[in-house]
PDBML (XML) file of the C-alpha atoms, coordinates in Angstrom:
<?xml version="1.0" encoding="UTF-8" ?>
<PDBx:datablock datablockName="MODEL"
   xmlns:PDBx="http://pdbml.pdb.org/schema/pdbx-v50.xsd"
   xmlns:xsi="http://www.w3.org/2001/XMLSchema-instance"
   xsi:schemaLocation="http://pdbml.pdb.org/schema/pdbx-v50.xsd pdbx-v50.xsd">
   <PDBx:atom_siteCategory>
      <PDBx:atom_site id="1">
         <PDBx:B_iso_or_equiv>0.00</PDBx:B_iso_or_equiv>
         <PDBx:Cartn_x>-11.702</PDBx:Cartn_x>
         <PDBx:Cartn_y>-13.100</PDBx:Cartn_y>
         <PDBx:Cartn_z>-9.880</PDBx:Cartn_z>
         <PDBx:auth_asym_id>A</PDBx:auth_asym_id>
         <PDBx:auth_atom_id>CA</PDBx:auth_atom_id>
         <PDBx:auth_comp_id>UNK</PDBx:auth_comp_id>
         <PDBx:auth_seq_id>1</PDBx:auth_seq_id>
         <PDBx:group_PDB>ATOM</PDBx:group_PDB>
         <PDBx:label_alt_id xsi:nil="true" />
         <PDBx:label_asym_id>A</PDBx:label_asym_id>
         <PDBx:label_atom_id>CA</PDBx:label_atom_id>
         <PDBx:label_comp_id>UNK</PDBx:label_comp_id>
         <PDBx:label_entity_id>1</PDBx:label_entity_id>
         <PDBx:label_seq_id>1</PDBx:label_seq_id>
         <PDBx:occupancy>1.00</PDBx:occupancy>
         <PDBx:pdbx_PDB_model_num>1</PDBx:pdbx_PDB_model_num>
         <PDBx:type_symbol>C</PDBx:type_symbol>
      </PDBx:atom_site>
      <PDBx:atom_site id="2">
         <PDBx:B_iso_or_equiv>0.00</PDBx:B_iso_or_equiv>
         <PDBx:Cartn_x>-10.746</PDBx:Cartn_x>
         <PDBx:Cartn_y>-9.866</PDBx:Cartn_y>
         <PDBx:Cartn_z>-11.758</PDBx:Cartn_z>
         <PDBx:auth_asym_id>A</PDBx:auth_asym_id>
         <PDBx:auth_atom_id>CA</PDBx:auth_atom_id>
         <PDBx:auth_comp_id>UNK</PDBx:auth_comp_id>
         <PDBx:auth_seq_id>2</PDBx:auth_seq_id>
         <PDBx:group_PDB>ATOM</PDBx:group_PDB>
         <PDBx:label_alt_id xsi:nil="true" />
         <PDBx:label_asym_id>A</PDBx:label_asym_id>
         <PDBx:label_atom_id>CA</PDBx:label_atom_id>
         <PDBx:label_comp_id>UNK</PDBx:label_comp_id>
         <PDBx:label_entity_id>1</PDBx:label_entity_id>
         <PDBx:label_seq_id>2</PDBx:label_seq_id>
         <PDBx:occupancy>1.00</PDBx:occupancy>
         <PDBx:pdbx_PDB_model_num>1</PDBx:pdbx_PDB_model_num>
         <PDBx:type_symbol>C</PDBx:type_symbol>
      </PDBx:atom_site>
      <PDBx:atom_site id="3">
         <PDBx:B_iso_or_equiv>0.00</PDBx:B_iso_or_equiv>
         <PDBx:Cartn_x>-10.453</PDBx:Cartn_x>
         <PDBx:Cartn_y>-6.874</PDBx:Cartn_y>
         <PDBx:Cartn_z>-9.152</PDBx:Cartn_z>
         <PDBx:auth_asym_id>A</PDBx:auth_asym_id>
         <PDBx:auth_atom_id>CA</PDBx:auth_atom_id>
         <PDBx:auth_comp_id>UNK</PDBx:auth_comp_id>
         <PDBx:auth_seq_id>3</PDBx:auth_seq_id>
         <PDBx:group_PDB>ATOM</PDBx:group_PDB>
         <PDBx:label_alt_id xsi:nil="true" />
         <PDBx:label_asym_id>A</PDBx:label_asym_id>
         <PDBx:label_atom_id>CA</PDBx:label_atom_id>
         <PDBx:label_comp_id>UNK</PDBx:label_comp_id>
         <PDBx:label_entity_id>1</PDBx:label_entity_id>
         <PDBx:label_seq_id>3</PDBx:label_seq_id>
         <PDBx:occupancy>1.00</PDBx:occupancy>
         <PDBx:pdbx_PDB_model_num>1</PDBx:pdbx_PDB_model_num>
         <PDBx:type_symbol>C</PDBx:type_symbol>
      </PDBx:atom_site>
      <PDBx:atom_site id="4">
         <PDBx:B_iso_or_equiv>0.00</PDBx:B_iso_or_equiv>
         <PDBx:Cartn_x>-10.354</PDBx:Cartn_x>
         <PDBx:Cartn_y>-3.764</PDBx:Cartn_y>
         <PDBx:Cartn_z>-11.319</PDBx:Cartn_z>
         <PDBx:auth_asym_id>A</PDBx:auth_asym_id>
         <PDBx:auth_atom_id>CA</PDBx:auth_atom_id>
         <PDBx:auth_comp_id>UNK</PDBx:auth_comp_id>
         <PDBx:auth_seq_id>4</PDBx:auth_seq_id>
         <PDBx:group_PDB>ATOM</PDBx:group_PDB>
         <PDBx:label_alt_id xsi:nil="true" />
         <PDBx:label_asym_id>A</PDBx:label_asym_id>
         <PDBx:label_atom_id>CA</PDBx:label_atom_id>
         <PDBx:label_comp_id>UNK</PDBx:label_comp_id>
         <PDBx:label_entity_id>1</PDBx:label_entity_id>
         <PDBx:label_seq_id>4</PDBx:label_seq_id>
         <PDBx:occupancy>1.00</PDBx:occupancy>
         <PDBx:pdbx_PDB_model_num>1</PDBx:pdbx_PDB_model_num>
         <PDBx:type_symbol>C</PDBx:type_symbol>
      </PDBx:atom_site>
      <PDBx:atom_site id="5">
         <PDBx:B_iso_or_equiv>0.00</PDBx:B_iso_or_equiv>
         <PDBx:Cartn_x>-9.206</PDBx:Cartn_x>
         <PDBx:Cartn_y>-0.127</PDBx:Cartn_y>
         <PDBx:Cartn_z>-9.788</PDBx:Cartn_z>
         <PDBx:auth_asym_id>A</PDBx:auth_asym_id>
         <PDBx:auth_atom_id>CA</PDBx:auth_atom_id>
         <PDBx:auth_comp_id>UNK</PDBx:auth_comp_id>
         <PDBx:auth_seq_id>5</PDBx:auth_seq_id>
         <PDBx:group_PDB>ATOM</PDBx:group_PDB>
         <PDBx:label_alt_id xsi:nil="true" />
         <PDBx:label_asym_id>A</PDBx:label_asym_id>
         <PDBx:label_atom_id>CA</PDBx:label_atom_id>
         <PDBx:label_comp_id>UNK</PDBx:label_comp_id>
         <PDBx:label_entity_id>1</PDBx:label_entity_id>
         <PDBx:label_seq_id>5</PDBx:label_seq_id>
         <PDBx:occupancy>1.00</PDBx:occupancy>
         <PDBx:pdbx_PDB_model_num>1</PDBx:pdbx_PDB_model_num>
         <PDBx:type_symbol>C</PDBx:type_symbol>
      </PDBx:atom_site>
      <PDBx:atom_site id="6">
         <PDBx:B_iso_or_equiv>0.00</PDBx:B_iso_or_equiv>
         <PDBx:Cartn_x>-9.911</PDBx:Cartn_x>
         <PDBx:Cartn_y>3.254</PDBx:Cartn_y>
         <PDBx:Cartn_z>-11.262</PDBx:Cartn_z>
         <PDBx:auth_asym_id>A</PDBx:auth_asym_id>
         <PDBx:auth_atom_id>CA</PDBx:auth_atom_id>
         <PDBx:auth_comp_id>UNK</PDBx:auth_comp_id>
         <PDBx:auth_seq_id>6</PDBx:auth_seq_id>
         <PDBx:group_PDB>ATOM</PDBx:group_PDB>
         <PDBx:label_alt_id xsi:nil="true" />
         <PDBx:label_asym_id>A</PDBx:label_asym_id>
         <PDBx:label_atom_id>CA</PDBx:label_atom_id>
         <PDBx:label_comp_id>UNK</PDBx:label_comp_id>
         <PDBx:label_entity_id>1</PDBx:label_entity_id>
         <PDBx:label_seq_id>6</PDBx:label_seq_id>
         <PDBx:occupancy>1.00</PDBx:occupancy>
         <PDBx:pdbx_PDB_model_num>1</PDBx:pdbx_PDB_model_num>
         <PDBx:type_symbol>C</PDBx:type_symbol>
      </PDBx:atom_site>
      <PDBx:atom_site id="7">
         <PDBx:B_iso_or_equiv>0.00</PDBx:B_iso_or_equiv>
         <PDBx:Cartn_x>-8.521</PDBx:Cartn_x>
         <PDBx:Cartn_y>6.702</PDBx:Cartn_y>
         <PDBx:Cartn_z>-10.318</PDBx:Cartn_z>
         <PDBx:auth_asym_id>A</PDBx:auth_asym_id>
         <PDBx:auth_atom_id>CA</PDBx:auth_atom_id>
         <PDBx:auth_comp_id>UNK</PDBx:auth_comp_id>
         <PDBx:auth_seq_id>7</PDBx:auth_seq_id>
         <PDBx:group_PDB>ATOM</PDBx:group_PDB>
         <PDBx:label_alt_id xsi:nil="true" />
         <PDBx:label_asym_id>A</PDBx:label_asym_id>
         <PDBx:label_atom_id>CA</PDBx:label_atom_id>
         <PDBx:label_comp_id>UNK</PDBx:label_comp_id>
         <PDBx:label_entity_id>1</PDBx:label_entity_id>
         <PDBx:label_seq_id>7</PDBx:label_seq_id>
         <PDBx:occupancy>1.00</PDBx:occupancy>
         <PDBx:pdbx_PDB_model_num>1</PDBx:pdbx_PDB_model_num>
         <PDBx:type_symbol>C</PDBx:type_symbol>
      </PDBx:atom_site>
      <PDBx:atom_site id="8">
         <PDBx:B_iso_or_equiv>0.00</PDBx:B_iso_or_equiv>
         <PDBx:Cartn_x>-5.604</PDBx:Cartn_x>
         <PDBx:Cartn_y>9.610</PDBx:Cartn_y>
         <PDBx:Cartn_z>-10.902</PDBx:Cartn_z>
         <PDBx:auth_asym_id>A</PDBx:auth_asym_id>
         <PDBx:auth_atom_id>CA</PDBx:auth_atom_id>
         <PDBx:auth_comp_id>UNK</PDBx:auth_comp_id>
         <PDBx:auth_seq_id>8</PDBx:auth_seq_id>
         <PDBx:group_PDB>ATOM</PDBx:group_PDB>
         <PDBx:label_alt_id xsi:nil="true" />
         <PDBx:label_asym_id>A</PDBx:label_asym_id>
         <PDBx:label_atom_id>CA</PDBx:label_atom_id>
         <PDBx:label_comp_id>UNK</PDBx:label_comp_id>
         <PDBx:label_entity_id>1</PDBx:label_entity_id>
         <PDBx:label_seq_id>8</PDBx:label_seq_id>
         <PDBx:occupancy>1.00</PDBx:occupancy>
         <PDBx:pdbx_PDB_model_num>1</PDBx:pdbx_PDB_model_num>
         <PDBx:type_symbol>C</PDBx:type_symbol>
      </PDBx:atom_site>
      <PDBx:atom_site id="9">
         <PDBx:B_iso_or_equiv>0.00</PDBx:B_iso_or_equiv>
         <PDBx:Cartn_x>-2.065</PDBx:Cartn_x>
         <PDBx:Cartn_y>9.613</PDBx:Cartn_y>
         <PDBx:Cartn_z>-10.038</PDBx:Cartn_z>
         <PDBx:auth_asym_id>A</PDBx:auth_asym_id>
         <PDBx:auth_atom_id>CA</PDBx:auth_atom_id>
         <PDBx:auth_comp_id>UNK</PDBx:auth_comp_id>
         <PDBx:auth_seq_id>9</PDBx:auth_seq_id>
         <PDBx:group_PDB>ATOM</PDBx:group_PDB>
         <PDBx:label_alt_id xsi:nil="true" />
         <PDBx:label_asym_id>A</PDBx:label_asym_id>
         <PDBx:label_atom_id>CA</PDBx:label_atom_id>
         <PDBx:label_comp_id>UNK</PDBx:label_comp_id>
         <PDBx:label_entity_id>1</PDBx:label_entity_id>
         <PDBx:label_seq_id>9</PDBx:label_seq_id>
         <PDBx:occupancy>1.00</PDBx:occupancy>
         <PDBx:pdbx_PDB_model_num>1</PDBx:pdbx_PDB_model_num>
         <PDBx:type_symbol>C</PDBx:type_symbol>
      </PDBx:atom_site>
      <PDBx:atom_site id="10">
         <PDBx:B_iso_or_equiv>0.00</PDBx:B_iso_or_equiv>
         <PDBx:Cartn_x>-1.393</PDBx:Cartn_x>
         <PDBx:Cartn_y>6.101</PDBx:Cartn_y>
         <PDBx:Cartn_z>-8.878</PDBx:Cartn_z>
         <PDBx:auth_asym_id>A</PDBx:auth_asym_id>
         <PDBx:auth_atom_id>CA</PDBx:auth_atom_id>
         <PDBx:auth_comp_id>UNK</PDBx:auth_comp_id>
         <PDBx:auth_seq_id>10</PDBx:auth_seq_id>
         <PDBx:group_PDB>ATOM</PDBx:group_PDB>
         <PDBx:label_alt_id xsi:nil="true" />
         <PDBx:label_asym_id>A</PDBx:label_asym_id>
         <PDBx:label_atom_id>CA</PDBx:label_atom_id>
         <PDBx:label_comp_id>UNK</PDBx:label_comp_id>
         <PDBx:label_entity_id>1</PDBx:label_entity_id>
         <PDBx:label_seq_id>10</PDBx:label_seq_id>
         <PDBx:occupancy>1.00</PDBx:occupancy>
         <PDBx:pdbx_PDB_model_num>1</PDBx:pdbx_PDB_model_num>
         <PDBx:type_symbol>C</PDBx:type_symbol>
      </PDBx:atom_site>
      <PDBx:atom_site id="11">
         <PDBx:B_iso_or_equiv>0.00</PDBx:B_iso_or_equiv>
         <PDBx:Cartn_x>1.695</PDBx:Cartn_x>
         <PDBx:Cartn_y>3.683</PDBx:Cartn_y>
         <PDBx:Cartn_z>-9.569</PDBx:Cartn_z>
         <PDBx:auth_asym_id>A</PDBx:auth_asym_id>
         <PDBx:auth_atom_id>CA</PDBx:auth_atom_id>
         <PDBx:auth_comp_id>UNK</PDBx:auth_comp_id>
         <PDBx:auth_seq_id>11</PDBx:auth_seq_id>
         <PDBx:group_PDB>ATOM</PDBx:group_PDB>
         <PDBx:label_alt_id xsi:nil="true" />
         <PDBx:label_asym_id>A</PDBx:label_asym_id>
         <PDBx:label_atom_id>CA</PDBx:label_atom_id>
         <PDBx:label_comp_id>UNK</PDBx:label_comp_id>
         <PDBx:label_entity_id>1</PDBx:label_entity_id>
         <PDBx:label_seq_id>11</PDBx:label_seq_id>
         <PDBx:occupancy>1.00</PDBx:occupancy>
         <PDBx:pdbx_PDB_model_num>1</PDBx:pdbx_PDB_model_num>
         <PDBx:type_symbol>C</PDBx:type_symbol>
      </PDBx:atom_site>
      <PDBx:atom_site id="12">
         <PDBx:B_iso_or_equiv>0.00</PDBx:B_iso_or_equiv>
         <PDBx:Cartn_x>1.999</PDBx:Cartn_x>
         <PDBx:Cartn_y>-0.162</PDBx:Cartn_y>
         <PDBx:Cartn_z>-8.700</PDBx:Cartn_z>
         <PDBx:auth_asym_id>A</PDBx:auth_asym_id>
         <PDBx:auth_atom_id>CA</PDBx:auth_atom_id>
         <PDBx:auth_comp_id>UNK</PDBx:auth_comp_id>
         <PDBx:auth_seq_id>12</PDBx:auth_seq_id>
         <PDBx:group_PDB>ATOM</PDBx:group_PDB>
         <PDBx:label_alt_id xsi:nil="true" />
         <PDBx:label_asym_id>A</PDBx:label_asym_id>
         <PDBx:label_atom_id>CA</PDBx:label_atom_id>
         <PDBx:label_comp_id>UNK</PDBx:label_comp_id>
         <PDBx:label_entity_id>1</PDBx:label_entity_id>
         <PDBx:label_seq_id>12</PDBx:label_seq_id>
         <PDBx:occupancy>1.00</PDBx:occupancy>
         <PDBx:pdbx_PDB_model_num>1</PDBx:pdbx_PDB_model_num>
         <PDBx:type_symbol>C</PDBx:type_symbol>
      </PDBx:atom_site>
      <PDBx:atom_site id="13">
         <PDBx:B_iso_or_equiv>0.00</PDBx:B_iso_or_equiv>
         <PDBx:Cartn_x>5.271</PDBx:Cartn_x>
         <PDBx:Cartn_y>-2.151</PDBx:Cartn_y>
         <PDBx:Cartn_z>-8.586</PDBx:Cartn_z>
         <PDBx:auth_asym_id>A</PDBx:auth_asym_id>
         <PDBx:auth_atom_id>CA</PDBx:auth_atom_id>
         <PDBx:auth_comp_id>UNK</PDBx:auth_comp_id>
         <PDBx:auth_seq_id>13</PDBx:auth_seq_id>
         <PDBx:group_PDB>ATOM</PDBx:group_PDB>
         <PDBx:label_alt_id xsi:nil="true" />
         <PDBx:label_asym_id>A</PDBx:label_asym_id>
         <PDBx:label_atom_id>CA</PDBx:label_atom_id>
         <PDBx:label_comp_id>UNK</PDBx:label_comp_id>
         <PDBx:label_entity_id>1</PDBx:label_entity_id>
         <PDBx:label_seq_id>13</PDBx:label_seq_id>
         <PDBx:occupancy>1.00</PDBx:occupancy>
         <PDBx:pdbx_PDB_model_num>1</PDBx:pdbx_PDB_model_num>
         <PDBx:type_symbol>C</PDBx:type_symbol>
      </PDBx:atom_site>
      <PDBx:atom_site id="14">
         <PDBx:B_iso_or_equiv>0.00</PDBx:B_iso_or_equiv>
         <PDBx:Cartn_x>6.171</PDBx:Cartn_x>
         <PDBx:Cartn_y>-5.653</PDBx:Cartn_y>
         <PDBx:Cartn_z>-9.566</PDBx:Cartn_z>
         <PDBx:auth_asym_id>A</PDBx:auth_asym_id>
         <PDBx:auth_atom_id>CA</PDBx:auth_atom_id>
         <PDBx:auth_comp_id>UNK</PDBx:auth_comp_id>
         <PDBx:auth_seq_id>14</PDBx:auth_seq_id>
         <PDBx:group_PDB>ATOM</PDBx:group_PDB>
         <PDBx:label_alt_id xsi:nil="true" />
         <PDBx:label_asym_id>A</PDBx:label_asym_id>
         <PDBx:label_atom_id>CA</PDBx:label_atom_id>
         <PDBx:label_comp_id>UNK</PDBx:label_comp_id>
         <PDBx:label_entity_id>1</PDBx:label_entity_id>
         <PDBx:label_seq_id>14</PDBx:label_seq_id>
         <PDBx:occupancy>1.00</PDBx:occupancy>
         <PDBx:pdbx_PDB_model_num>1</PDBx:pdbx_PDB_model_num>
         <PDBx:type_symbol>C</PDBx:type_symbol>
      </PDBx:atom_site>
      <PDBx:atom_site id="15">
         <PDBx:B_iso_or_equiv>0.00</PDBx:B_iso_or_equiv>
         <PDBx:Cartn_x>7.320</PDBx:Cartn_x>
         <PDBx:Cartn_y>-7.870</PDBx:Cartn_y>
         <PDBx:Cartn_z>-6.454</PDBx:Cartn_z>
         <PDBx:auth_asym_id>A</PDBx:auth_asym_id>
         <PDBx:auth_atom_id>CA</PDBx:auth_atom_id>
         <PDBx:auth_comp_id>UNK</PDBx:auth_comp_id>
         <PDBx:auth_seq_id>15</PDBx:auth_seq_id>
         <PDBx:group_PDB>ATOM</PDBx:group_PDB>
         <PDBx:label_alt_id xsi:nil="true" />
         <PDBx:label_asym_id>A</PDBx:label_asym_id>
         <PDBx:label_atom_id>CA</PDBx:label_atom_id>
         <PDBx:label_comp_id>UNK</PDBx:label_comp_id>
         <PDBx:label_entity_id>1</PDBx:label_entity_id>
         <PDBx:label_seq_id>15</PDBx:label_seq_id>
         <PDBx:occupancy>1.00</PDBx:occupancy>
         <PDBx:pdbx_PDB_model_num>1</PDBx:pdbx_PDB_model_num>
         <PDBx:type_symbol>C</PDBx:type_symbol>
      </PDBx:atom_site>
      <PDBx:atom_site id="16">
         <PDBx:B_iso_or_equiv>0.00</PDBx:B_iso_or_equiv>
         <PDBx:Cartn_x>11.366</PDBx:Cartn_x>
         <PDBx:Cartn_y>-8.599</PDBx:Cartn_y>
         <PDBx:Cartn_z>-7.356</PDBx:Cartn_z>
         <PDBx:auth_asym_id>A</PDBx:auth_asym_id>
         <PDBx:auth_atom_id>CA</PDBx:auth_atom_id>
         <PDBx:auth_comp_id>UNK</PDBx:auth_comp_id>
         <PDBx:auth_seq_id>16</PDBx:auth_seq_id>
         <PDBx:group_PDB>ATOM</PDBx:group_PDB>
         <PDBx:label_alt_id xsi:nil="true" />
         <PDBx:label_asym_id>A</PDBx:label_asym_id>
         <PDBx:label_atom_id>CA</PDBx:label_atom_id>
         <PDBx:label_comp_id>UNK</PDBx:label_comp_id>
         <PDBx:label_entity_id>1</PDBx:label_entity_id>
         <PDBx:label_seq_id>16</PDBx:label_seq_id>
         <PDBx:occupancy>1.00</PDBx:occupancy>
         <PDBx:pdbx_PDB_model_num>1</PDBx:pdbx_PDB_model_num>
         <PDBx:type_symbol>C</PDBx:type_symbol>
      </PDBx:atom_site>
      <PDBx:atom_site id="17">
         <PDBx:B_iso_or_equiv>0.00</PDBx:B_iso_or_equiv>
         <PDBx:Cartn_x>12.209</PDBx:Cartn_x>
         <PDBx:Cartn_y>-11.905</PDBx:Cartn_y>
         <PDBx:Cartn_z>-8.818</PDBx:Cartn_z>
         <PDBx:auth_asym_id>A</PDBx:auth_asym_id>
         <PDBx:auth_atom_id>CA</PDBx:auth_atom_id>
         <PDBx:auth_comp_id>UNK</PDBx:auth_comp_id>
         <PDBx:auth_seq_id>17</PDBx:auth_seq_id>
         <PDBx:group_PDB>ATOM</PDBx:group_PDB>
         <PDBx:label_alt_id xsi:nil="true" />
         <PDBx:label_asym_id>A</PDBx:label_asym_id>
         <PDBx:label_atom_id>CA</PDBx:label_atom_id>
         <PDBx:label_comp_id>UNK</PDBx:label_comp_id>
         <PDBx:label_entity_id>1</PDBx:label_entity_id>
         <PDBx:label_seq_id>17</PDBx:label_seq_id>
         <PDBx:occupancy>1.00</PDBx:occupancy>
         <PDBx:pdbx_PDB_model_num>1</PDBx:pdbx_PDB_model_num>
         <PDBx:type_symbol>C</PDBx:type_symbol>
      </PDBx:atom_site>
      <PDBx:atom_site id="18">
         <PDBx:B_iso_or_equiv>0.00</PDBx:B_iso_or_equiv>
         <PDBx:Cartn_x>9.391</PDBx:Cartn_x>
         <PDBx:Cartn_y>-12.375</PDBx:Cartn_y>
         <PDBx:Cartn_z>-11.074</PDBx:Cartn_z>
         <PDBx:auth_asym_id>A</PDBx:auth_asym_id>
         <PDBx:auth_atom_id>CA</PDBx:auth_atom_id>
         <PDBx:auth_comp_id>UNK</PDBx:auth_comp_id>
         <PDBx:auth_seq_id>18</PDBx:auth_seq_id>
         <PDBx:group_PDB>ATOM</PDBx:group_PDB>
         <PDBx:label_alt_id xsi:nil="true" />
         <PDBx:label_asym_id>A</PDBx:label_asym_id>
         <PDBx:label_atom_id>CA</PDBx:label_atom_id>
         <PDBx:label_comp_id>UNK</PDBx:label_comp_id>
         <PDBx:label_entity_id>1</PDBx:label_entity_id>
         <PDBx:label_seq_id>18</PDBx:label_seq_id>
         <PDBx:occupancy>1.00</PDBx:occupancy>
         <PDBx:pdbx_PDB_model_num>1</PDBx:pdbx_PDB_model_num>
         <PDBx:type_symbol>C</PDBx:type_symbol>
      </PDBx:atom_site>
      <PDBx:atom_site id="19">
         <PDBx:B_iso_or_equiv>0.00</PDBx:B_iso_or_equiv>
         <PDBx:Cartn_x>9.801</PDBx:Cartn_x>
         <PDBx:Cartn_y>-13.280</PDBx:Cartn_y>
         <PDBx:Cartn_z>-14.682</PDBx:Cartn_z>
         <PDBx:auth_asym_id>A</PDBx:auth_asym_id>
         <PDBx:auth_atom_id>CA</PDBx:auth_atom_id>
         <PDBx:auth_comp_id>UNK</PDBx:auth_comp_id>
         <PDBx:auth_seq_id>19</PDBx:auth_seq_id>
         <PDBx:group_PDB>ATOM</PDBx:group_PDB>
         <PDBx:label_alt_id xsi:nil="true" />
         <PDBx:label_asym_id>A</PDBx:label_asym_id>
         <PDBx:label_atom_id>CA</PDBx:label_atom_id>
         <PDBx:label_comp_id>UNK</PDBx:label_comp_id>
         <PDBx:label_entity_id>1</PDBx:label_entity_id>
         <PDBx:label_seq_id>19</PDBx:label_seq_id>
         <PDBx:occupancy>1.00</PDBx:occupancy>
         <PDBx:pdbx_PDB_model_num>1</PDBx:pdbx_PDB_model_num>
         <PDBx:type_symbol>C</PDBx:type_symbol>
      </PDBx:atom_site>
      <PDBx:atom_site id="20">
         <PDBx:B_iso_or_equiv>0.00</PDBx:B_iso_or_equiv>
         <PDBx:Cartn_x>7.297</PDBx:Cartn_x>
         <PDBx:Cartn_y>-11.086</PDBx:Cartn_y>
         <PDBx:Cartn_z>-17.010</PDBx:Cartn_z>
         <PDBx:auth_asym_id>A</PDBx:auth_asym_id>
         <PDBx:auth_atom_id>CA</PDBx:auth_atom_id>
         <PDBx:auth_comp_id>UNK</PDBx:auth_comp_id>
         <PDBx:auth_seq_id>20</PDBx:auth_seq_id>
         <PDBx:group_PDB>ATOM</PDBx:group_PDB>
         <PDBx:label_alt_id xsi:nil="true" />
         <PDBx:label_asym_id>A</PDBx:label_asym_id>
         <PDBx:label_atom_id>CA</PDBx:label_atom_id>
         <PDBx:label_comp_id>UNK</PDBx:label_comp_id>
         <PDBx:label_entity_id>1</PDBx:label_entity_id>
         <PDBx:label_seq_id>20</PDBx:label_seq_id>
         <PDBx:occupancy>1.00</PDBx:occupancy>
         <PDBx:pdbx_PDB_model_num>1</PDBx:pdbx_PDB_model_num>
         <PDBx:type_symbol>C</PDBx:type_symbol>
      </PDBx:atom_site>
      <PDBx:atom_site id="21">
         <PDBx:B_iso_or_equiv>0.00</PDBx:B_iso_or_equiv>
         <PDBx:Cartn_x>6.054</PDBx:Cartn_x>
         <PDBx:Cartn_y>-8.548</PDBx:Cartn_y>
         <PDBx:Cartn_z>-19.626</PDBx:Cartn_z>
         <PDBx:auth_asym_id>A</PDBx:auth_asym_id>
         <PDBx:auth_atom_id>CA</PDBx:auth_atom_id>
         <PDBx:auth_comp_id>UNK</PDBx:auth_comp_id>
         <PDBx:auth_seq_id>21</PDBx:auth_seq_id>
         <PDBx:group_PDB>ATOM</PDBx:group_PDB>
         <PDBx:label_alt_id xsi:nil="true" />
         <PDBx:label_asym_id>A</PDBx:label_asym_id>
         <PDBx:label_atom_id>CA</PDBx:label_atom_id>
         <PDBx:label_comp_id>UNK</PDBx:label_comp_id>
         <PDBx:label_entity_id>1</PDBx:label_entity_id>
         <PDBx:label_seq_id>21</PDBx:label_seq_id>
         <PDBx:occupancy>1.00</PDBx:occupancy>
         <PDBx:pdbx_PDB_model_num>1</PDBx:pdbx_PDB_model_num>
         <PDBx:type_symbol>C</PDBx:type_symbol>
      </PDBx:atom_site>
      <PDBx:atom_site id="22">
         <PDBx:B_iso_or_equiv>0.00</PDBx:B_iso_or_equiv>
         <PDBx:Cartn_x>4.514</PDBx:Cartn_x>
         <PDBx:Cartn_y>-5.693</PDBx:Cartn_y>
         <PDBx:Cartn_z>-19.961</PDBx:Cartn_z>
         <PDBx:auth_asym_id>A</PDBx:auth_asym_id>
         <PDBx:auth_atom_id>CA</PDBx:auth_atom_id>
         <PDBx:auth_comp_id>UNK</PDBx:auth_comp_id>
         <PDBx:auth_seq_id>22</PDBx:auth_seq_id>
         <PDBx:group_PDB>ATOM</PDBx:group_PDB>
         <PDBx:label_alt_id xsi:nil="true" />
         <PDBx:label_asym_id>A</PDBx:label_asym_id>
         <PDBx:label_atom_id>CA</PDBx:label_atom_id>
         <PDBx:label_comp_id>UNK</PDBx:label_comp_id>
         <PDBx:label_entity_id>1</PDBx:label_entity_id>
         <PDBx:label_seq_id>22</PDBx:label_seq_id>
         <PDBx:occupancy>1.00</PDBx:occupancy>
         <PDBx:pdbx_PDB_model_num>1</PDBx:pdbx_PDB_model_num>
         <PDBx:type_symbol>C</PDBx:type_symbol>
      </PDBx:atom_site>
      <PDBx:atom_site id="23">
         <PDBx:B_iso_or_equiv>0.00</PDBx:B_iso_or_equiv>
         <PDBx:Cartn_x>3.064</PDBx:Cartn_x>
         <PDBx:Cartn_y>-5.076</PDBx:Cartn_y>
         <PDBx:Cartn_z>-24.126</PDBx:Cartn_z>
         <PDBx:auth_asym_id>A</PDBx:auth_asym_id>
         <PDBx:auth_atom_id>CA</PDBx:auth_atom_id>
         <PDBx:auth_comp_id>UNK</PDBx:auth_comp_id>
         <PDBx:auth_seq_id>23</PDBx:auth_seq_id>
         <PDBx:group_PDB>ATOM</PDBx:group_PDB>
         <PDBx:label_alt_id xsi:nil="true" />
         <PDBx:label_asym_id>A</PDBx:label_asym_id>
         <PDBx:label_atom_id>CA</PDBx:label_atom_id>
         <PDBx:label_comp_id>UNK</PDBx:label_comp_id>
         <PDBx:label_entity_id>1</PDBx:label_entity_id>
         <PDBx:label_seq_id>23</PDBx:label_seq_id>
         <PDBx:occupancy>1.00</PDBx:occupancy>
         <PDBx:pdbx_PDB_model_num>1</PDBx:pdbx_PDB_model_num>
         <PDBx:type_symbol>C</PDBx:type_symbol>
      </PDBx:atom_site>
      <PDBx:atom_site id="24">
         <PDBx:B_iso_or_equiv>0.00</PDBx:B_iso_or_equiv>
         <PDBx:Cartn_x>1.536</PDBx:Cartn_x>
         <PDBx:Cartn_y>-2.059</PDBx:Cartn_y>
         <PDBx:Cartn_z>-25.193</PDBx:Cartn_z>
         <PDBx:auth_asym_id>A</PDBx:auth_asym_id>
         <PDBx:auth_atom_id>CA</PDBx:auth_atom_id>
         <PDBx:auth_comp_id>UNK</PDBx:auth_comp_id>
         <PDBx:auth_seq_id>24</PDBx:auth_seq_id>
         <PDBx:group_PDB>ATOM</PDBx:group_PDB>
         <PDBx:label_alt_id xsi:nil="true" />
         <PDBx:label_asym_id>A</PDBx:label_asym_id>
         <PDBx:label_atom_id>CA</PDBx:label_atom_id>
         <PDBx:label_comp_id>UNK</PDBx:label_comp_id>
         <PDBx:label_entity_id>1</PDBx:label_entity_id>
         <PDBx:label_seq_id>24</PDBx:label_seq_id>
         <PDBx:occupancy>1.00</PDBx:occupancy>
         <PDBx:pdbx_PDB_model_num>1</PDBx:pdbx_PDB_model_num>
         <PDBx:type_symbol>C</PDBx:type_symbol>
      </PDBx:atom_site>
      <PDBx:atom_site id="25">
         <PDBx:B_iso_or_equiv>0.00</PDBx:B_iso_or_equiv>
         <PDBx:Cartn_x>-1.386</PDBx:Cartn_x>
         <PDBx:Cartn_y>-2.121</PDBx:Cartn_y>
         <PDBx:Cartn_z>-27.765</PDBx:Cartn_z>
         <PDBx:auth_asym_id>A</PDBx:auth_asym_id>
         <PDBx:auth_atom_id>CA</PDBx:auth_atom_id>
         <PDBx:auth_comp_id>UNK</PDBx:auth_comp_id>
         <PDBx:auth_seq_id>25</PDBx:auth_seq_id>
         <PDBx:group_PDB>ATOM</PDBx:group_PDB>
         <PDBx:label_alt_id xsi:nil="true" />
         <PDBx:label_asym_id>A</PDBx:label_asym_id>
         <PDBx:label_atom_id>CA</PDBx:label_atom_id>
         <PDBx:label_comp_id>UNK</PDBx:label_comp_id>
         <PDBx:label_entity_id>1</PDBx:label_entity_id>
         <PDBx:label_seq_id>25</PDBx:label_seq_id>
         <PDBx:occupancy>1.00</PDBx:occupancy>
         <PDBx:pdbx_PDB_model_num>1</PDBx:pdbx_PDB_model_num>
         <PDBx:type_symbol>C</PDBx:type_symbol>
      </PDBx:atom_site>
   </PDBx:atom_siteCategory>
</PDBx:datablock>
């Protein structure tokens, strides 16, 4: 289930070893 967080000044990492993307739109 989607858990969605709103706010100001806030940063989140990406555990190591993970393959991904991040696209902008």
């Amino acid at each position: 289930v989607p858990t969605v967080i709103h706010g100001r000044n806030f940063q989140f990492r990406n555990t190591a070893g993970l393959r991904g993307v991040a696209l902008s739109f």
